[in-house]
C-alpha atoms as a PDB file:
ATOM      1  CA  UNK A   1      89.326  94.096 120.164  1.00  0.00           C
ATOM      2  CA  UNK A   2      89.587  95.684 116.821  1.00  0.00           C
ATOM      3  CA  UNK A   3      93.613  95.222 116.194  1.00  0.00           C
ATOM      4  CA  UNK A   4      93.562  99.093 114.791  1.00  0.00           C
ATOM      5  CA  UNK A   5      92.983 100.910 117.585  1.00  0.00           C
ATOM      6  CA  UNK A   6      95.906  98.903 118.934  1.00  0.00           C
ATOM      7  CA  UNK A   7      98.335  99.732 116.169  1.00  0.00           C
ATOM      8  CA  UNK A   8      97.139 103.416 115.969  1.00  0.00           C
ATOM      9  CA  UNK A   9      97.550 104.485 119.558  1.00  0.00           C
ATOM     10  CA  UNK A  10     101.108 102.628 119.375  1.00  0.00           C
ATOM     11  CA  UNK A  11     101.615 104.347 116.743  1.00  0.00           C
ATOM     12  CA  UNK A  12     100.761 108.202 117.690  1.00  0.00           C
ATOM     13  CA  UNK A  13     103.275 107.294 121.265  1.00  0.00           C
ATOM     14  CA  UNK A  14     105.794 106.801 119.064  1.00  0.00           C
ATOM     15  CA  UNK A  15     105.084 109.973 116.578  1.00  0.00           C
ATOM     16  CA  UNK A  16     103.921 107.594 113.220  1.00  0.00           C
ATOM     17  CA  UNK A  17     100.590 108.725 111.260  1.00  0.00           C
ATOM     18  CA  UNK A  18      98.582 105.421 111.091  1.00  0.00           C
ATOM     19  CA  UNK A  19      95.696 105.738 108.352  1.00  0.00           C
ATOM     20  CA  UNK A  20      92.534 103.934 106.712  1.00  0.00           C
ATOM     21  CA  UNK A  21      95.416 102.915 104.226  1.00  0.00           C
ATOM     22  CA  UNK A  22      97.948 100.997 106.586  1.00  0.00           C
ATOM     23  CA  UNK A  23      94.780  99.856 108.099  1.00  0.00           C
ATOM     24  CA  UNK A  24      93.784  97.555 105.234  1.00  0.00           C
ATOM     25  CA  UNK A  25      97.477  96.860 104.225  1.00  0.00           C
ATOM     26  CA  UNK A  26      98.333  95.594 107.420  1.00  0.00           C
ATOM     27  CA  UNK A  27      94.687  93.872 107.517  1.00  0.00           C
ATOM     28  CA  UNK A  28      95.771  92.556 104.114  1.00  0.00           C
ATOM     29  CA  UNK A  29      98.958  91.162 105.644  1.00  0.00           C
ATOM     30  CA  UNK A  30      97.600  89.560 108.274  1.00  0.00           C
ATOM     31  CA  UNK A  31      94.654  87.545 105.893  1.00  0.00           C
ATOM     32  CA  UNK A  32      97.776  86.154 103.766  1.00  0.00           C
ATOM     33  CA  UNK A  33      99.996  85.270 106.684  1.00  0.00           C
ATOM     34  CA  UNK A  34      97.039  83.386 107.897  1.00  0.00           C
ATOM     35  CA  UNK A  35      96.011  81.763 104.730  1.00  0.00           C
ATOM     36  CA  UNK A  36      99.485  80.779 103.797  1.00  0.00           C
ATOM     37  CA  UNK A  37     100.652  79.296 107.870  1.00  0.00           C
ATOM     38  CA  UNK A  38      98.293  76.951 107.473  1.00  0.00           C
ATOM     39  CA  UNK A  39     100.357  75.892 104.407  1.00  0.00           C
ATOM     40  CA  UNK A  40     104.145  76.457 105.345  1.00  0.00           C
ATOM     41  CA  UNK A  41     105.537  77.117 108.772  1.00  0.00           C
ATOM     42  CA  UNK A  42     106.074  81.048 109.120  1.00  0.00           C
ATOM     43  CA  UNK A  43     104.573  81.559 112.724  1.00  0.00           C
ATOM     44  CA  UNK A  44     103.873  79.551 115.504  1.00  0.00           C
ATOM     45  CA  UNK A  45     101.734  82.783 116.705  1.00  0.00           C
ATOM     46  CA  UNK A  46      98.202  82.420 115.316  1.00  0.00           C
ATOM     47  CA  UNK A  47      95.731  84.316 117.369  1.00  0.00           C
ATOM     48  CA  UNK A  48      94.820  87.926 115.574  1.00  0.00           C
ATOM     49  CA  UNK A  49      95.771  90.068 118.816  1.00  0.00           C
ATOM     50  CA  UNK A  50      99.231  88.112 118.995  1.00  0.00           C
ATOM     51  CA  UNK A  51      99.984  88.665 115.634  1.00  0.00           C
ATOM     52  CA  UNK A  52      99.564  92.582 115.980  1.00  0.00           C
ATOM     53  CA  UNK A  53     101.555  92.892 119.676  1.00  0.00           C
ATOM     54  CA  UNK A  54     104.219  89.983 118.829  1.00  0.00           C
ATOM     55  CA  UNK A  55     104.607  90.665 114.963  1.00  0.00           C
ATOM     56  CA  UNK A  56     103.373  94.228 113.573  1.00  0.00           C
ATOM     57  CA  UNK A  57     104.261  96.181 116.923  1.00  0.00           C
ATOM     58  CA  UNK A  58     107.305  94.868 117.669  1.00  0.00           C
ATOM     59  CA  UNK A  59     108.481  95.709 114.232  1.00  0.00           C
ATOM     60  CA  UNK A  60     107.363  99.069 114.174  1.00  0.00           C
ATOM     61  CA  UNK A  61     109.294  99.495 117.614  1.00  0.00           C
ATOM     62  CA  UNK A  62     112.123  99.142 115.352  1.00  0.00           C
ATOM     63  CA  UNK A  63     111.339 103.160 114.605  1.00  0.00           C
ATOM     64  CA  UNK A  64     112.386 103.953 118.249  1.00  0.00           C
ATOM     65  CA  UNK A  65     116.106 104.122 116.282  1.00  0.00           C
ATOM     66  CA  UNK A  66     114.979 107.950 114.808  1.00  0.00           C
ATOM     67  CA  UNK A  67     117.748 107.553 112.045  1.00  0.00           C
ATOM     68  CA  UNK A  68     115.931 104.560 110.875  1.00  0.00           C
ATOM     69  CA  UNK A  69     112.444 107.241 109.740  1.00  0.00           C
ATOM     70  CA  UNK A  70     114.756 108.801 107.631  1.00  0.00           C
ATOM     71  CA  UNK A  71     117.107 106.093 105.590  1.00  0.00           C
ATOM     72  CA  UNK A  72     116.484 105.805 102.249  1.00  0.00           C
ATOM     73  CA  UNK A  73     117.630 101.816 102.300  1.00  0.00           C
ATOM     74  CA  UNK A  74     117.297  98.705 104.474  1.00  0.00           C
ATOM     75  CA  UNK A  75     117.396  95.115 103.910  1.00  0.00           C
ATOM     76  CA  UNK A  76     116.113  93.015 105.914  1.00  0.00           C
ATOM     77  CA  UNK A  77     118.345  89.503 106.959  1.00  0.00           C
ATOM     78  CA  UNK A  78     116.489  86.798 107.542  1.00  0.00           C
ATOM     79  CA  UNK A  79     113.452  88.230 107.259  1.00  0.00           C
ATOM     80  CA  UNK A  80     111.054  84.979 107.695  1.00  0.00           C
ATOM     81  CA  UNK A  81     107.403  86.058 107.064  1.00  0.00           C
ATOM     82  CA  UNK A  82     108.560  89.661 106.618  1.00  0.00           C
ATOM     83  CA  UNK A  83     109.496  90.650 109.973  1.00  0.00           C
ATOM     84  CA  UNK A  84     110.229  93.463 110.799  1.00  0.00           C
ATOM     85  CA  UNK A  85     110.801  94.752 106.526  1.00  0.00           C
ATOM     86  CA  UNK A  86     106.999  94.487 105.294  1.00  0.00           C
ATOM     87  CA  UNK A  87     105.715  96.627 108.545  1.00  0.00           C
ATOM     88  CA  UNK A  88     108.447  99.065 107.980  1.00  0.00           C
ATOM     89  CA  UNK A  89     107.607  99.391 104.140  1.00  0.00           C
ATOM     90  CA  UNK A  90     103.867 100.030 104.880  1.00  0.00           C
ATOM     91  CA  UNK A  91     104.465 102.492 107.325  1.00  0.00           C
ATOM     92  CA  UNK A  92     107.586 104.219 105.450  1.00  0.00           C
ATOM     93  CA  UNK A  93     106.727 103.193 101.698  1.00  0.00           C
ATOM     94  CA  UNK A  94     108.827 105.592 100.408  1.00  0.00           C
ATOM     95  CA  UNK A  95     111.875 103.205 101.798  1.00  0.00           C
ATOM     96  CA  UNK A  96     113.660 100.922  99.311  1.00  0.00           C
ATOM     97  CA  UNK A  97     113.681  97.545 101.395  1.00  0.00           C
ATOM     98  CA  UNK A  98     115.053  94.274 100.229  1.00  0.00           C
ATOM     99  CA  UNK A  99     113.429  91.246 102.073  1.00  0.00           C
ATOM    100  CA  UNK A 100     116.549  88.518 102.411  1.00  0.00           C
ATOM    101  CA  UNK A 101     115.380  84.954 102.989  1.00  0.00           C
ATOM    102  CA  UNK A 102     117.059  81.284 102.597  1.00  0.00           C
ATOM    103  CA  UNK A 103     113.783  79.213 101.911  1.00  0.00           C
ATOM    104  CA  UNK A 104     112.249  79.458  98.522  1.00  0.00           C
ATOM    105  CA  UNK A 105     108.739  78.959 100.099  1.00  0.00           C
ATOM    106  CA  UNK A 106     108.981  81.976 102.242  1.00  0.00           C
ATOM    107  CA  UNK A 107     110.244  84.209  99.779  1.00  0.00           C
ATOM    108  CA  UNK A 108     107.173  82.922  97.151  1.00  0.00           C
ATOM    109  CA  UNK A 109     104.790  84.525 100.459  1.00  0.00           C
ATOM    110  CA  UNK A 110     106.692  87.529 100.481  1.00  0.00           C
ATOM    111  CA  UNK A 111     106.365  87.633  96.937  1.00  0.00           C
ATOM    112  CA  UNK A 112     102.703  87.538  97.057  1.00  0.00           C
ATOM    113  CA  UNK A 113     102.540  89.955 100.064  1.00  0.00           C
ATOM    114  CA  UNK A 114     104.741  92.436  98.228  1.00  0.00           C
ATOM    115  CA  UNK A 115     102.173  92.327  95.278  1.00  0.00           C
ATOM    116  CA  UNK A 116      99.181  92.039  96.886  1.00  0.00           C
ATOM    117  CA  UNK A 117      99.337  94.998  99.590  1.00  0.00           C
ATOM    118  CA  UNK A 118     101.425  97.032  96.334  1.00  0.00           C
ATOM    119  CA  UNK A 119     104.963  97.423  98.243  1.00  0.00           C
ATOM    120  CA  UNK A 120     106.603  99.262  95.024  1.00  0.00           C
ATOM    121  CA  UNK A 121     110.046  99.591  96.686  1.00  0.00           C
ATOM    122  CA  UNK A 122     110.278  96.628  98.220  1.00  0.00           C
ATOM    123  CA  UNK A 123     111.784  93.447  96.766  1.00  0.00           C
ATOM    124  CA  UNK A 124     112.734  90.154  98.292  1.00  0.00           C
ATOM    125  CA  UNK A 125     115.580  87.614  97.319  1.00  0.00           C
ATOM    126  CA  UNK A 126     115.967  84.056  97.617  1.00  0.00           C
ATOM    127  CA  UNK A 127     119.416  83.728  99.056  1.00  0.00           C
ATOM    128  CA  UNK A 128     121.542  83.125 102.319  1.00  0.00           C
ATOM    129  CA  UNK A 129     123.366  85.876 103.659  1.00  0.00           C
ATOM    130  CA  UNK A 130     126.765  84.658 103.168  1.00  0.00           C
ATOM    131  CA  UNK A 131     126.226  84.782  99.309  1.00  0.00           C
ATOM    132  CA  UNK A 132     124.617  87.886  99.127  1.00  0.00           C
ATOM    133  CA  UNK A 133     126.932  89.761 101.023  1.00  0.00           C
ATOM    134  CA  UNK A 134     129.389  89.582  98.582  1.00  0.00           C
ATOM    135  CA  UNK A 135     127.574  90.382  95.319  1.00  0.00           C
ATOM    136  CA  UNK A 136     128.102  94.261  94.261  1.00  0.00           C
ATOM    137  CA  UNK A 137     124.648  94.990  94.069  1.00  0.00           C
ATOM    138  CA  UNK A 138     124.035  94.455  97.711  1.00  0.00           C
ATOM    139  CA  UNK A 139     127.402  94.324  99.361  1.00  0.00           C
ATOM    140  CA  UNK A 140     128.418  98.021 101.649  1.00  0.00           C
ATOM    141  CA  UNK A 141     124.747  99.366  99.937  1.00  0.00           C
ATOM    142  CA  UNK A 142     122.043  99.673 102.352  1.00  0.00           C
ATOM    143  CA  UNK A 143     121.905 102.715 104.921  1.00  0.00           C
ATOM    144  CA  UNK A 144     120.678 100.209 107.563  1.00  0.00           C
ATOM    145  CA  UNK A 145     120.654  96.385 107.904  1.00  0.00           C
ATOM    146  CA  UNK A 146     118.119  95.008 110.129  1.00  0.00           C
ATOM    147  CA  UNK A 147     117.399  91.371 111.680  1.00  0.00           C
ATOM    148  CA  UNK A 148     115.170  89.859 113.897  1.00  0.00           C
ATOM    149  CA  UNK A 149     116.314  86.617 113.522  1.00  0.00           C
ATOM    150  CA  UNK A 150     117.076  84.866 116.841  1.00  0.00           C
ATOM    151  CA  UNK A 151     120.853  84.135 116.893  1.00  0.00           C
ATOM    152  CA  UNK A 152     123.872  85.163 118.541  1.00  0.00           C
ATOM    153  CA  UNK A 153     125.206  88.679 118.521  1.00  0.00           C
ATOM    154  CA  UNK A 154     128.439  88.160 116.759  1.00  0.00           C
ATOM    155  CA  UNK A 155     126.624  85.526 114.451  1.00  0.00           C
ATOM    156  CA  UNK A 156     124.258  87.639 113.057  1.00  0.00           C
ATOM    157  CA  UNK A 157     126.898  90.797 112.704  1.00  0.00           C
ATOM    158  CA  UNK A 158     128.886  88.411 110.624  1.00  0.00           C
ATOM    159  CA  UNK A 159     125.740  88.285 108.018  1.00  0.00           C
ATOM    160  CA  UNK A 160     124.401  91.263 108.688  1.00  0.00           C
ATOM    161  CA  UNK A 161     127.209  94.249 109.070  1.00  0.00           C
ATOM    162  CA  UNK A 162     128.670  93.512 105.175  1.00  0.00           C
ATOM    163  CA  UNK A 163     125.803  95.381 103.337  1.00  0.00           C
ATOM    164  CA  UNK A 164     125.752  98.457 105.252  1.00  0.00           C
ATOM    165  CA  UNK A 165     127.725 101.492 103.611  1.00  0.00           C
ATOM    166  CA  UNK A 166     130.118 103.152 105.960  1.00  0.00           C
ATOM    167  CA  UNK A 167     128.319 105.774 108.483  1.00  0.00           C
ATOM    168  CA  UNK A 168     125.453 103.486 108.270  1.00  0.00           C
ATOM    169  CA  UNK A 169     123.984 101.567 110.907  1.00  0.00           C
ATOM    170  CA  UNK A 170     123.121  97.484 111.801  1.00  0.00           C
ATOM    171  CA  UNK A 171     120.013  97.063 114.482  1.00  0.00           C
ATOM    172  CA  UNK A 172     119.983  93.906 115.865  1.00  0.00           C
ATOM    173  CA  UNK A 173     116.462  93.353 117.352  1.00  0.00           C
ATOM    174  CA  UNK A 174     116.858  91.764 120.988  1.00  0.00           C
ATOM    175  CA  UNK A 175     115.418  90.289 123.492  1.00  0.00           C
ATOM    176  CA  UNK A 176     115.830  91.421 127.161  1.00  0.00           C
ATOM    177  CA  UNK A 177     119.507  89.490 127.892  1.00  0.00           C
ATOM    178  CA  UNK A 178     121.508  91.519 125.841  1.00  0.00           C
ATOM    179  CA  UNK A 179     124.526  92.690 128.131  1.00  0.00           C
ATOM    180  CA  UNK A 180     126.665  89.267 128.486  1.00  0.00           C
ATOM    181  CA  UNK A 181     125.781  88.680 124.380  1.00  0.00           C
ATOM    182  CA  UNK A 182     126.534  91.976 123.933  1.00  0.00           C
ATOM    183  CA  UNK A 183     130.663  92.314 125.706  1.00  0.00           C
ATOM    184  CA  UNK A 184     130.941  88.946 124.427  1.00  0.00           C
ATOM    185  CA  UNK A 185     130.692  90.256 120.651  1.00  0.00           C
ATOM    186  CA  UNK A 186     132.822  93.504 121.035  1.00  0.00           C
ATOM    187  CA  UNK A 187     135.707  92.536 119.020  1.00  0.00           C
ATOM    188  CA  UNK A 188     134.033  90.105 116.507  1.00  0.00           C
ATOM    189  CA  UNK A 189     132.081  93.248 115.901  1.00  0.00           C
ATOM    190  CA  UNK A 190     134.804  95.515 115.351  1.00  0.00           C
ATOM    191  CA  UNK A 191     136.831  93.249 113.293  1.00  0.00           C
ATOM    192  CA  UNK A 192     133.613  93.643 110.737  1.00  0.00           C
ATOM    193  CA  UNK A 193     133.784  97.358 110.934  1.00  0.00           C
ATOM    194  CA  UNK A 194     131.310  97.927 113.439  1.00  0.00           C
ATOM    195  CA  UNK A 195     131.203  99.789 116.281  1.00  0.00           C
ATOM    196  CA  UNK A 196     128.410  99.560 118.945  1.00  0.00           C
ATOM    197  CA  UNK A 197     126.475 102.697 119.169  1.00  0.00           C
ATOM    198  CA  UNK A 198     123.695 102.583 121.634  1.00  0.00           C
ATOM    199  CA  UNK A 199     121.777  99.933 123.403  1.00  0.00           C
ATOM    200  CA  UNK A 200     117.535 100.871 123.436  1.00  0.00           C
ATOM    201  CA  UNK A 201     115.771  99.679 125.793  1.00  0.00           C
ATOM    202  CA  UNK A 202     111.894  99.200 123.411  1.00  0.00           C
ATOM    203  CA  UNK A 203     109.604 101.387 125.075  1.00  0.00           C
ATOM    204  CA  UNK A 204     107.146  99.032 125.010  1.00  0.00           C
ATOM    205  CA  UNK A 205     104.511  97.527 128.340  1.00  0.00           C
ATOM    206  CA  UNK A 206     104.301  93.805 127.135  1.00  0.00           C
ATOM    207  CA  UNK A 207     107.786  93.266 124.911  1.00  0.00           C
ATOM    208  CA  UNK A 208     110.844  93.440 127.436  1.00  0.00           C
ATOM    209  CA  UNK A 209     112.976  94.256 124.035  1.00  0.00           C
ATOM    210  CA  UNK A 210     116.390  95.983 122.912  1.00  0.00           C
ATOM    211  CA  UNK A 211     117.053  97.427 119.769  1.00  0.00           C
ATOM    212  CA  UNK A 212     121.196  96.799 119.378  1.00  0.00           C
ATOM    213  CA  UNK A 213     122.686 100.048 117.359  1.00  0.00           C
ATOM    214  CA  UNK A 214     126.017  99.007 115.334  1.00  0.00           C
ATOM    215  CA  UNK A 215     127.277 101.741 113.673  1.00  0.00           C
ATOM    216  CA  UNK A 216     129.358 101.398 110.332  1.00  0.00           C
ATOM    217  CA  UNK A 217     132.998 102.624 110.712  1.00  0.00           C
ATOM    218  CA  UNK A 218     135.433 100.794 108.632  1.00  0.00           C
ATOM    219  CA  UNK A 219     134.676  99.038 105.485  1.00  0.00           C
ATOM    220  CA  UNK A 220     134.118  95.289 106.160  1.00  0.00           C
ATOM    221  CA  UNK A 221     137.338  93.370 105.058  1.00  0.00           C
ATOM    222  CA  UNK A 222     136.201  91.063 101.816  1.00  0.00           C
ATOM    223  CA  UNK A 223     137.025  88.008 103.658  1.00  0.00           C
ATOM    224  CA  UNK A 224     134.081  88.333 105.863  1.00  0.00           C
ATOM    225  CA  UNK A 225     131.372  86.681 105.478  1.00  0.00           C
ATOM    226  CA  UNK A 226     132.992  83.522 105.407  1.00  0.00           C
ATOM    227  CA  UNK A 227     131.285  80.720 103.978  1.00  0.00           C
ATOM    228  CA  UNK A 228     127.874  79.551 104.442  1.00  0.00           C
ATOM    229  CA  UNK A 229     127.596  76.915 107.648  1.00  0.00           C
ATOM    230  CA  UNK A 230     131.251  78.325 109.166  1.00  0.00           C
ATOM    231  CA  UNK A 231     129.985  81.911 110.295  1.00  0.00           C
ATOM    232  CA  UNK A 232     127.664  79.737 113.164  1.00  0.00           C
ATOM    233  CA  UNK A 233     129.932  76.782 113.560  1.00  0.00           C
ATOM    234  CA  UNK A 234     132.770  78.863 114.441  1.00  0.00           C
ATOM    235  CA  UNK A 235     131.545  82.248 115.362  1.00  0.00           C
ATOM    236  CA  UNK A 236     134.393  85.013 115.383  1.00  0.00           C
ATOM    237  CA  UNK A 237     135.588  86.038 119.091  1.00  0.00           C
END
């Protein structure tokens, strides 16, 4: 099955245009992520169809927040192989995105991505969270932070709730067990300035997902994030 017709008809359910254009970027995408697995680990999913439902889709699902279609900035923590930023980008290019990654070798395929598919707003940075949190240039800037990265709740709103200006939102992208994770984070959240918004359930047949809505209230006191290694060794209660 031609992978278009299954990212344009998820596409029109959830209101996005999805042209000729994002076609061949996303068709683009897909070539280099292939190319480049075989080279460096960036997905244990490697069938075509996968890739689209497991990887493009349940990015875009990330639009199912509405405030998210209109943000002017979003970085992405953790971002891997570019999941969910780069899908994001080519379906909202307008969107200044920073991709955030630890390893050198991933960023070096986002790099190529970025320049190959011509993301002109989006960047991505070698760096771990911890450290970029607390440079000016990225610290309480972004409208929305965003992660997919599988971790706990109050882990990744440690690294992820510092570079969101106040009023302005964290999604944590979750899987279905979210309520336990979810009261068990409460206070580690709101000691970072965060308040828990909403809880959306990914309209979605095949991905059982939630998209977790944090909502900026307080500026983040400077102490936080701690230290690279302590933030999951000792994960605030």
């Amino acid at each position: 099955m031609d992978y278009f017709n299954i990212m344009e008809k998820h596409c029109l359910d959830l209101g996005l245009n999805f042209d000729l254009e994002k076609y061949n970027k996303f068709k683009k995408y897909m070539d280099l992520l292939q190319t480049w697995n075989k080279k460096i680990n960036l997905t244990s999913i490697k069938e075509n169809e996968q890739i689209v439902k497991k990887h493009f889709i349940d990015s875009i699902n990330a639009f199912q927040f509405l405030p998210l279609r209109n943000s002017s900035s979003i970085i992405d923590i953790g971002t891997g192989a570019g999941f969910p930023g780069i899908p994001i980008s080519i379906m909202k290019p307008d969107i200044k995105i920073v991709l955030l990654d630890s390893l050198s070798k991933r960023v070096n395929f986002l790099n190529e991505v970025i320049e190959s598919i011509d993301l002109k707003n989006t960047s991505a940075i070698h760096s771990r969270a911890e450290d970029a949190a607390r440079r000016n240039e990225y610290r309480e800037c972004f409208d929305i932070s965003i992660s997919r990265a599988v971790g706990n709740l109050s882990v990744l709103s440690e690294l992820c709730i510092p570079f969101v200006k106040l009023n302005g939102y964290f999604i944590a992208m979750k899987g279905p067990a979210v309520s336990d994770e979810i009261e068990e984070s409460k206070n580690a959240i709101s000691i970072l300035g965060g308040k828990i918004e909403d809880i959306i359930k990914v309209r979605d047949d095949e991905l059982n997902h939630n998209l977790v809505i944090i909502k900026k209230v307080k500026n983040t006191p400077s102490k936080y994030p701690r230290r690279a290694g302590i933030v999951s060794k000792k994960p605030l209660k």
